[in-house]
Each structure stands twice: as C-alpha cells, then as structure tokens.
PDB file of N, CA and C in Angstrom:
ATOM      1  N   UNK A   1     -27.541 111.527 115.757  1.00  0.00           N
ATOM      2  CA  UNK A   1     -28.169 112.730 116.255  1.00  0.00           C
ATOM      3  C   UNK A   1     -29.667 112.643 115.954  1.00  0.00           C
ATOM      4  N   UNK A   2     -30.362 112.994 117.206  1.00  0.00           N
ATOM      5  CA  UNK A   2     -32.056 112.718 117.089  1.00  0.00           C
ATOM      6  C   UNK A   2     -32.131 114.017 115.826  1.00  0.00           C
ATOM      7  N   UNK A   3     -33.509 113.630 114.948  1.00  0.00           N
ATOM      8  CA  UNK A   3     -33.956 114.248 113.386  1.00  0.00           C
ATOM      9  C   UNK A   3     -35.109 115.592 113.944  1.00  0.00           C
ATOM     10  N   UNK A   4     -34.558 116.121 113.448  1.00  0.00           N
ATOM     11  CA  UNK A   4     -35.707 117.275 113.813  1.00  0.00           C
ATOM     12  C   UNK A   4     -37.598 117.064 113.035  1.00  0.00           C
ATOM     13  N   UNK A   5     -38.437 117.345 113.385  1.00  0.00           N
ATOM     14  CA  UNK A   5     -38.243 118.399 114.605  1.00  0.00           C
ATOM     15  C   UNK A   5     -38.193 118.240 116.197  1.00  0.00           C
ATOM     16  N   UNK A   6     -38.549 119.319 117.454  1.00  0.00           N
ATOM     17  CA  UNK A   6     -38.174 118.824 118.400  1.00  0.00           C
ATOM     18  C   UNK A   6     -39.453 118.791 118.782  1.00  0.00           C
ATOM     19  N   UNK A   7     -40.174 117.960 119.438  1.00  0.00           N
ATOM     20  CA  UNK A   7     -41.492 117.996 119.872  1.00  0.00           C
ATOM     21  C   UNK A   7     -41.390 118.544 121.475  1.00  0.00           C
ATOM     22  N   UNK A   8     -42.988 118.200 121.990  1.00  0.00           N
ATOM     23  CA  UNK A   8     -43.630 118.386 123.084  1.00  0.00           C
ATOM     24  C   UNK A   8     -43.092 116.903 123.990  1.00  0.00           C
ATOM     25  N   UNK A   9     -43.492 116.267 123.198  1.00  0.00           N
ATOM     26  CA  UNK A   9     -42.959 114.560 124.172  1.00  0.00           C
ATOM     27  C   UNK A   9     -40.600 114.597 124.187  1.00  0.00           C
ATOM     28  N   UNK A  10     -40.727 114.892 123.365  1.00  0.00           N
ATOM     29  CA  UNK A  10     -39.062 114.998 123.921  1.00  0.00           C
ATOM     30  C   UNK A  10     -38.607 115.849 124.570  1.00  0.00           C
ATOM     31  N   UNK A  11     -39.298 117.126 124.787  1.00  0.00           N
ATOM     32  CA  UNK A  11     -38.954 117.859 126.207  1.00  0.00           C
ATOM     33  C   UNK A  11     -39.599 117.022 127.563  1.00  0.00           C
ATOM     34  N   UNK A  12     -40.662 116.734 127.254  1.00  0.00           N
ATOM     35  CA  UNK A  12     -41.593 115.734 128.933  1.00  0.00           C
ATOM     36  C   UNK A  12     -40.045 114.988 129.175  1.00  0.00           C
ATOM     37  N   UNK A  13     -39.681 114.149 128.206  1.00  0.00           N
ATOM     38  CA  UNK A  13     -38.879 113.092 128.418  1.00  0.00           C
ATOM     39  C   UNK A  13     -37.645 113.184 129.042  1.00  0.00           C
ATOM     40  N   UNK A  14     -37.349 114.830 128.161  1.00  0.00           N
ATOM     41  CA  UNK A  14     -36.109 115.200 128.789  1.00  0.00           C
ATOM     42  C   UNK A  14     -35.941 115.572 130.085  1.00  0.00           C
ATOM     43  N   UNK A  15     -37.192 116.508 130.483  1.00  0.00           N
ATOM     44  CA  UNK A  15     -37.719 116.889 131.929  1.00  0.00           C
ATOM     45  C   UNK A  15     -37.577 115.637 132.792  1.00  0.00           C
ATOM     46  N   UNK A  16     -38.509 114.571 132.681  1.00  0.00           N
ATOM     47  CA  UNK A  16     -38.473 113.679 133.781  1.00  0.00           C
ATOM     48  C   UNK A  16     -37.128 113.038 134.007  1.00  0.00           C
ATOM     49  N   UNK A  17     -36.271 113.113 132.942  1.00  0.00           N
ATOM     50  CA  UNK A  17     -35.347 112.051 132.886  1.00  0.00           C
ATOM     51  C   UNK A  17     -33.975 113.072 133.757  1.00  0.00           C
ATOM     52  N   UNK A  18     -34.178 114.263 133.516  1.00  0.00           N
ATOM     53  CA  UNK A  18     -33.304 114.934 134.145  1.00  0.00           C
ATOM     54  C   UNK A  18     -33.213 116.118 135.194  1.00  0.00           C
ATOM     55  N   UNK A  19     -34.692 116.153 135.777  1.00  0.00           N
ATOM     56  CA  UNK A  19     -35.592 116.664 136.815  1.00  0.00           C
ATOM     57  C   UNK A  19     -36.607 116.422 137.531  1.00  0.00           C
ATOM     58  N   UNK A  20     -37.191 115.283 137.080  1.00  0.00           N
ATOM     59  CA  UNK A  20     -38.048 115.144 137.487  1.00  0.00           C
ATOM     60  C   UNK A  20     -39.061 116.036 137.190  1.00  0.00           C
ATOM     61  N   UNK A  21     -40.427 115.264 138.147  1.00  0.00           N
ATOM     62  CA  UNK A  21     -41.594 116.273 138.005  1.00  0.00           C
ATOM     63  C   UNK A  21     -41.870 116.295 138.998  1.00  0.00           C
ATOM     64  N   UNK A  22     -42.530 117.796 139.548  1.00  0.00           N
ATOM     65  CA  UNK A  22     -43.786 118.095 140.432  1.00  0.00           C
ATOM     66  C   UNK A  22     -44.389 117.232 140.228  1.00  0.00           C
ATOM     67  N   UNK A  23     -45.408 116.779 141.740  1.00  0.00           N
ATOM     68  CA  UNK A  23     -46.154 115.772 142.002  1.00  0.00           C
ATOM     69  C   UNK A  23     -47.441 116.550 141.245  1.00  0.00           C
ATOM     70  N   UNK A  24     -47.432 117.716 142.224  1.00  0.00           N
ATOM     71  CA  UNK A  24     -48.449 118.175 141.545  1.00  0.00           C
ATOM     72  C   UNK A  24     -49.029 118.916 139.838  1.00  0.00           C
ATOM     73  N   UNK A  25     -48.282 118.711 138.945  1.00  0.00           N
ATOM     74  CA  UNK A  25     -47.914 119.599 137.846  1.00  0.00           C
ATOM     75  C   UNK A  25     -48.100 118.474 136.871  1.00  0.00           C
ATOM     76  N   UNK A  26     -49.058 118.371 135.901  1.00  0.00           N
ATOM     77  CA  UNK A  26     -49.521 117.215 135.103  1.00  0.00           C
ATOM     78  C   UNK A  26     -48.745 117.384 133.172  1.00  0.00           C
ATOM     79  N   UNK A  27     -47.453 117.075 133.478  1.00  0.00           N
ATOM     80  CA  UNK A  27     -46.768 117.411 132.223  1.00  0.00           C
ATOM     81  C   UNK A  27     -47.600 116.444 130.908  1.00  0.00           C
ATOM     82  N   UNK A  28     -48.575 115.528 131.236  1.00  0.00           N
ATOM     83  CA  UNK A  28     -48.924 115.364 129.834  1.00  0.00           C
ATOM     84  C   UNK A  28     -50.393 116.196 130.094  1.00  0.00           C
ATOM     85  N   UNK A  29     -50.410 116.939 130.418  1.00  0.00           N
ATOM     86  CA  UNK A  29     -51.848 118.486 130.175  1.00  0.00           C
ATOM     87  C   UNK A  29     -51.040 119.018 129.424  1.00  0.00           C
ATOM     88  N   UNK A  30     -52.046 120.322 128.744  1.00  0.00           N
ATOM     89  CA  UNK A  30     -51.535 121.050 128.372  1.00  0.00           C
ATOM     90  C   UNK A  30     -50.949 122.041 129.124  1.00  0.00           C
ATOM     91  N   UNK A  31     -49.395 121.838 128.629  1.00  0.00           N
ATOM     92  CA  UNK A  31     -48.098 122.750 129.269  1.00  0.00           C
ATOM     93  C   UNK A  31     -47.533 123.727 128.020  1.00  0.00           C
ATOM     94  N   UNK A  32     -48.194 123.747 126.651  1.00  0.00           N
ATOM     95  CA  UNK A  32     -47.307 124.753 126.118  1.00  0.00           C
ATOM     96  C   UNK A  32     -46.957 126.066 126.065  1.00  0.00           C
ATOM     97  N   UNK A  33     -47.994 126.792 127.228  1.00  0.00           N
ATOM     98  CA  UNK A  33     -47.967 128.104 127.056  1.00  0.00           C
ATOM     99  C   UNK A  33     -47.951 128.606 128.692  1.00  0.00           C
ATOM    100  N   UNK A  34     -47.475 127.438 129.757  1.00  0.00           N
ATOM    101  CA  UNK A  34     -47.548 127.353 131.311  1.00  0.00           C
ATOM    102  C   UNK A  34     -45.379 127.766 131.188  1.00  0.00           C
ATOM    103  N   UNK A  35     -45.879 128.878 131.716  1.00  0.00           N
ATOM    104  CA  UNK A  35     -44.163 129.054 132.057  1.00  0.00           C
ATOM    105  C   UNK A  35     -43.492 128.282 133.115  1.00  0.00           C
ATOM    106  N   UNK A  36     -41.916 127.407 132.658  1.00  0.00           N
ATOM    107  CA  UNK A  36     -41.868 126.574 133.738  1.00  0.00           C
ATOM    108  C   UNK A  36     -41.142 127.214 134.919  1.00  0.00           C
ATOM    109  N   UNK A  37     -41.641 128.107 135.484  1.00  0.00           N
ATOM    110  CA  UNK A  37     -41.330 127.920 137.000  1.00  0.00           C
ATOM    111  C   UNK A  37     -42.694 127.835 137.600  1.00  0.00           C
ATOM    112  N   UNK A  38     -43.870 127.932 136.993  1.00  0.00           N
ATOM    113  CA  UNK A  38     -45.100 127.544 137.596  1.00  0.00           C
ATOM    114  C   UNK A  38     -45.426 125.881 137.245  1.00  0.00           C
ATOM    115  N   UNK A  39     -44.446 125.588 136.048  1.00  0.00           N
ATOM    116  CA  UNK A  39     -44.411 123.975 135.980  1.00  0.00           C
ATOM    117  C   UNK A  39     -43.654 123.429 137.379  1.00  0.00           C
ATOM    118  N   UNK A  40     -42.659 124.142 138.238  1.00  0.00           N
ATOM    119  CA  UNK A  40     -42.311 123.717 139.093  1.00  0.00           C
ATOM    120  C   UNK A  40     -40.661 123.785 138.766  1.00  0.00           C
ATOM    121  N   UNK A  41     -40.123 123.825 137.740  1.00  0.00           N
ATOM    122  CA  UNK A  41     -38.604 123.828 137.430  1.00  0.00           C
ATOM    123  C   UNK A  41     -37.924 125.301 137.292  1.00  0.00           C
ATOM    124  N   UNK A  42     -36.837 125.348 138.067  1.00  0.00           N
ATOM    125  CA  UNK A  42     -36.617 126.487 138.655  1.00  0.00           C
ATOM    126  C   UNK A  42     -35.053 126.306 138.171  1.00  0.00           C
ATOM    127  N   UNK A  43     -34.681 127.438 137.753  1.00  0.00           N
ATOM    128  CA  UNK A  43     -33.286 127.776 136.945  1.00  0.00           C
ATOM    129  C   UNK A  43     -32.162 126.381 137.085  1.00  0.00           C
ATOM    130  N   UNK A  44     -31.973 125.672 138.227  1.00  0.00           N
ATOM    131  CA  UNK A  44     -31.021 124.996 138.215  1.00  0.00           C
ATOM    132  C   UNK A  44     -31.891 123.574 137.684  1.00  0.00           C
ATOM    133  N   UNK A  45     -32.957 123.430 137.155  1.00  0.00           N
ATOM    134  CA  UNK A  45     -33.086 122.130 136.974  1.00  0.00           C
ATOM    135  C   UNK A  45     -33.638 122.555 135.178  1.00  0.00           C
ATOM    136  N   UNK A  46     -33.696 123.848 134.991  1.00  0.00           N
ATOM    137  CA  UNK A  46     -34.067 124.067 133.391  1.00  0.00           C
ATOM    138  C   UNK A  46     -32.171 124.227 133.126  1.00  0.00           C
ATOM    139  N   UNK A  47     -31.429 124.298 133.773  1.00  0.00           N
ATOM    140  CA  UNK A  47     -29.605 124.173 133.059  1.00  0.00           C
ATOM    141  C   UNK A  47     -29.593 122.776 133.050  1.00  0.00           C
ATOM    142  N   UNK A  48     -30.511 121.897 133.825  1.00  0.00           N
ATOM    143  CA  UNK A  48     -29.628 120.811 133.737  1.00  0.00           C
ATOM    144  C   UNK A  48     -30.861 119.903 131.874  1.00  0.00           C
ATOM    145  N   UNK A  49     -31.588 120.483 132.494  1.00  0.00           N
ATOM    146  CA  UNK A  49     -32.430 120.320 130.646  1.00  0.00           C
ATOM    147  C   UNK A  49     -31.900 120.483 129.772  1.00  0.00           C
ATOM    148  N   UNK A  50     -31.389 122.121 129.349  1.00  0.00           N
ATOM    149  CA  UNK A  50     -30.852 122.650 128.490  1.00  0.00           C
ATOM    150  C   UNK A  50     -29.417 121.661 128.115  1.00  0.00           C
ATOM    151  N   UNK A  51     -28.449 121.081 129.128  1.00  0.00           N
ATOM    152  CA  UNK A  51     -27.301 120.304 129.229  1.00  0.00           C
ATOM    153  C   UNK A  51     -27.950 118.792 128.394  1.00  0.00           C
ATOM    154  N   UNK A  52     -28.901 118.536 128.818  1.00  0.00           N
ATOM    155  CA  UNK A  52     -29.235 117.145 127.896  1.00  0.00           C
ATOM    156  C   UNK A  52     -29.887 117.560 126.672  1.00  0.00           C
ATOM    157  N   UNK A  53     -30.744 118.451 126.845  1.00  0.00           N
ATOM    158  CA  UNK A  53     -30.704 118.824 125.245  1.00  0.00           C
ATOM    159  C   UNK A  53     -29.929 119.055 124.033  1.00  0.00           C
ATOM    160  N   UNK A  54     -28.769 119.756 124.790  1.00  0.00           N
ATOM    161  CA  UNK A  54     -27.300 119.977 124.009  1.00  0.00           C
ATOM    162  C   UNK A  54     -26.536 118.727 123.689  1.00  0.00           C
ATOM    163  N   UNK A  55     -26.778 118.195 124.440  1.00  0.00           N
ATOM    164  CA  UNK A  55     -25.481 116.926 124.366  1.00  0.00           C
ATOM    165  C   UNK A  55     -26.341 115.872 123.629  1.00  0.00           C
ATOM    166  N   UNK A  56     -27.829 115.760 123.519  1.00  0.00           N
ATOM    167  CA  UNK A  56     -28.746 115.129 122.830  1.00  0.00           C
ATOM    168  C   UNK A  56     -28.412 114.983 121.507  1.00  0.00           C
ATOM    169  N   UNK A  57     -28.973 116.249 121.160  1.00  0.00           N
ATOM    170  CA  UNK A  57     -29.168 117.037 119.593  1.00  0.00           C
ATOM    171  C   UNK A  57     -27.669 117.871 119.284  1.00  0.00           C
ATOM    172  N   UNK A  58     -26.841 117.923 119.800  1.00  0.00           N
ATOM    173  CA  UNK A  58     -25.101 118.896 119.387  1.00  0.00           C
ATOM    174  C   UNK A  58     -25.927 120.341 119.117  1.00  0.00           C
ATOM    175  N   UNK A  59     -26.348 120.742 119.408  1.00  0.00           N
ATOM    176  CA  UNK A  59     -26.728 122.103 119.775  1.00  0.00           C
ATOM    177  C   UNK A  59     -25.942 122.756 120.812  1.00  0.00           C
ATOM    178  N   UNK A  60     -26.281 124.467 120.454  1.00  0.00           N
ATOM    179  CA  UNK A  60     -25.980 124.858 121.332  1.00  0.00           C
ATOM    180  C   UNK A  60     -26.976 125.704 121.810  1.00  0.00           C
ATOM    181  N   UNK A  61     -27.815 125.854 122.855  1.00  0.00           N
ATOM    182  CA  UNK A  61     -28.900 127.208 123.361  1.00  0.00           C
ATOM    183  C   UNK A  61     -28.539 128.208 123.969  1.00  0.00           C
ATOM    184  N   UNK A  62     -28.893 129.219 123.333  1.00  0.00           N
ATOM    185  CA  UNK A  62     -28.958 131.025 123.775  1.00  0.00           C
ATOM    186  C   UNK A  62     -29.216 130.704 125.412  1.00  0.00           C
ATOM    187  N   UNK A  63     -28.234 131.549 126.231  1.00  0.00           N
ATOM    188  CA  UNK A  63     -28.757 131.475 127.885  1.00  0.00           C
ATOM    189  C   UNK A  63     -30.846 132.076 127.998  1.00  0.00           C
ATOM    190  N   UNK A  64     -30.763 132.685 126.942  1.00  0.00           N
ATOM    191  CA  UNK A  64     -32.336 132.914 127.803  1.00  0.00           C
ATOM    192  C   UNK A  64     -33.257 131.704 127.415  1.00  0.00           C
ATOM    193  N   UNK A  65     -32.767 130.742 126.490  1.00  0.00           N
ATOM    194  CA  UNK A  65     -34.350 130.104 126.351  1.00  0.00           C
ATOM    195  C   UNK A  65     -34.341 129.168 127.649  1.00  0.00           C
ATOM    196  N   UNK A  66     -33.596 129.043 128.576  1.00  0.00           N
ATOM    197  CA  UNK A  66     -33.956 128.341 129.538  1.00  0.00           C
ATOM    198  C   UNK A  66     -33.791 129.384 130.789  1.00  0.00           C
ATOM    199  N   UNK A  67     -34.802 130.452 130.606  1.00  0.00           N
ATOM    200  CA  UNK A  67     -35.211 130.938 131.944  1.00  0.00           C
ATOM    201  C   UNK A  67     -36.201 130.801 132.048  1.00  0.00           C
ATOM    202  N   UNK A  68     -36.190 131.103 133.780  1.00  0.00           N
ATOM    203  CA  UNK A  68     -38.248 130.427 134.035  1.00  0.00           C
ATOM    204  C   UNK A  68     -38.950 130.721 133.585  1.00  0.00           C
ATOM    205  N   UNK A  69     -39.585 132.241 133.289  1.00  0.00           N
ATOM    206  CA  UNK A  69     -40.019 132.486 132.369  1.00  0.00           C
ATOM    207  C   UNK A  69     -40.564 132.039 130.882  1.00  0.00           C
ATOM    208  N   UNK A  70     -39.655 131.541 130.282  1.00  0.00           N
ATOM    209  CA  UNK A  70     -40.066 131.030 129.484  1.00  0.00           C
ATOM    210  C   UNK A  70     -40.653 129.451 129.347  1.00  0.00           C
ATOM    211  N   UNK A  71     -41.547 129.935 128.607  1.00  0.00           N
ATOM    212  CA  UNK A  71     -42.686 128.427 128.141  1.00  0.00           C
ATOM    213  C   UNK A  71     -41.675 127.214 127.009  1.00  0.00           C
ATOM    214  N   UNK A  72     -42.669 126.337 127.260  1.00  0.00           N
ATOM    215  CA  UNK A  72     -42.333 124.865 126.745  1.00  0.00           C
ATOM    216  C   UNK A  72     -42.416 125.095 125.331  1.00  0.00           C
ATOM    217  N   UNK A  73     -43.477 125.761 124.702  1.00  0.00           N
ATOM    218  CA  UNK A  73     -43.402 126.573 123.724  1.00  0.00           C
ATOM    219  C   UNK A  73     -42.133 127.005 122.951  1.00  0.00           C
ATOM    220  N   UNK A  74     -41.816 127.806 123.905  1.00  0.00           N
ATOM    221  CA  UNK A  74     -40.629 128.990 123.380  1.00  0.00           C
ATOM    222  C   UNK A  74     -39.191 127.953 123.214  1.00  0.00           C
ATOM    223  N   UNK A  75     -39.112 127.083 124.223  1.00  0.00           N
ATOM    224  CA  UNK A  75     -37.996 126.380 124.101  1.00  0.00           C
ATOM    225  C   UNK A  75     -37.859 125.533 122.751  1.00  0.00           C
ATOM    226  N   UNK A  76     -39.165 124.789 122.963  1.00  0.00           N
ATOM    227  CA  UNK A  76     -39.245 123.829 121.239  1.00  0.00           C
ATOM    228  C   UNK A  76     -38.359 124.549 120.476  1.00  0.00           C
ATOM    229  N   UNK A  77     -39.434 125.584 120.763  1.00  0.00           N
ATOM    230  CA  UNK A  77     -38.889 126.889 118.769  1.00  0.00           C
ATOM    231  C   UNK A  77     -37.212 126.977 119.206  1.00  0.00           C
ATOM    232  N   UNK A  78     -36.887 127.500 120.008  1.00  0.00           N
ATOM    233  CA  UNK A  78     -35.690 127.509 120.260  1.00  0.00           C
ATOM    234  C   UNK A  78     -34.704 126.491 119.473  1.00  0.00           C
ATOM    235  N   UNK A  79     -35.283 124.922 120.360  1.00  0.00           N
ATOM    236  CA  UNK A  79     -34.036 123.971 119.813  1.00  0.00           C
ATOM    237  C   UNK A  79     -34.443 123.571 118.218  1.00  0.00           C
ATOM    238  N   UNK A  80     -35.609 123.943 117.870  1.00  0.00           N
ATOM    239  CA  UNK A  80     -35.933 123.803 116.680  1.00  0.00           C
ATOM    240  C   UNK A  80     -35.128 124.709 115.684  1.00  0.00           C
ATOM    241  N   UNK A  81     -34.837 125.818 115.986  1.00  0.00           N
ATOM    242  CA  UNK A  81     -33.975 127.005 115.136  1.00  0.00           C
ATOM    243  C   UNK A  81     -32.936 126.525 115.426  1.00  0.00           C
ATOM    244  N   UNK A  82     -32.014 126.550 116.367  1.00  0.00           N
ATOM    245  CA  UNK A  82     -30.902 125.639 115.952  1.00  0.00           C
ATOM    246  C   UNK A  82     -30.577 124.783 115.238  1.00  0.00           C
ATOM    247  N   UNK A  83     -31.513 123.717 115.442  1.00  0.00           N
ATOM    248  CA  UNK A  83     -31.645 122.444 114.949  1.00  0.00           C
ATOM    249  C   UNK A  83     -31.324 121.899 113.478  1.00  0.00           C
ATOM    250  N   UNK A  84     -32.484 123.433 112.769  1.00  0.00           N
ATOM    251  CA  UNK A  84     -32.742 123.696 111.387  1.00  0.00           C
ATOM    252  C   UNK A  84     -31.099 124.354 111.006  1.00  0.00           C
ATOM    253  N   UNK A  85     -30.474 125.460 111.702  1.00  0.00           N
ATOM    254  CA  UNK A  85     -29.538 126.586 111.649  1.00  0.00           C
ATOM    255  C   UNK A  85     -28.016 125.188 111.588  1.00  0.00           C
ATOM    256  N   UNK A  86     -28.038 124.142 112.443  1.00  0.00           N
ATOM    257  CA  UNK A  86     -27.049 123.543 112.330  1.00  0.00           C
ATOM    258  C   UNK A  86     -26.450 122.485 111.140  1.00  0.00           C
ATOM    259  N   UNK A  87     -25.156 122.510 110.596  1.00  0.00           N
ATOM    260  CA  UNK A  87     -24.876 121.854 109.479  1.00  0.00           C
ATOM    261  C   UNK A  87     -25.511 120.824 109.537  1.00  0.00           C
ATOM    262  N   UNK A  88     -25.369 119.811 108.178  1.00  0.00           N
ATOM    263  CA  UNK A  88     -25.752 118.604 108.130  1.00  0.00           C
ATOM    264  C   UNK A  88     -24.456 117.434 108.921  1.00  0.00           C
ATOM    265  N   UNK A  89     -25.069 116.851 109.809  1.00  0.00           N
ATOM    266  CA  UNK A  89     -23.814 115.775 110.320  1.00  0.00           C
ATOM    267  C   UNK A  89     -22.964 114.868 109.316  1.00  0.00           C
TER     268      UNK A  89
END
C-alpha cells in the first residue's frame, strides 16, 4: 500500500492514467485551488479517480470529495484523512 502522504503529483498521475487530460488545462500549473470541472473532469471521470484511488491506497472516500466542485486541494486532504484514520496494514 502506497505511504502517506498523498501528494499533488499522485493525483496528476492518477488523473491522466484514468481520464485523461484536457488539451487545454495545464495539470502541472497550478491546479490546487481550480475546481475540477473547470479542470475539465466532470462527475463520471472524478468516480473513475476516486475508484483508483481506493483500490490504490484501500481507502474508502466520502461521495462528496469527488464532486466537481471540489478542488485538487480538498481531495488530497480528503485521501490524506483517511489515509492517516486507516489501521496499520
């Protein structure tokens, strides 16, 4: 199981690897406070994030941290509180 904490580069990674990117939308700028549906990822491609994040790290995420709405930011903290919240393997 990847070691906490969860960064900025393992969400990019997770993004491209399981959504892709907007052509136009420069994920190594600063994205931490750009909510992603103006990043371009729109509910069915932040479930399929949230799904590799889970199965990544054995987490489990609250349905809201992956609404559009919410920032790259908010998610970190997210899988980060779990992360911290989950037993030792």
């Amino acid at each position: 199981m990847p070691q906490l904490p969860f960064h900025l580069d393992d969400l990019r990674r997770i993004l491209r690897e399981g959504a892709g990117a907007d052509e136009t939308v420069d994920l190594d700028g600063e994205i931490l406070d750009t909510d992603f549906d103006a990043l371009g990822y729109e509910s069915l491609a932040l479930l399929e994030t949230g799904s590799r994040i889970e199965r990544e790290y054995g987490i489990a995420l609250a349905d809201d941290a992956l609404a559009p709405d919410t920032t790259p930011r908010a998610l970190i903290a997210a899988v980060n509180g779990e992360l911290a919240a989950a037993p030792p393997a």
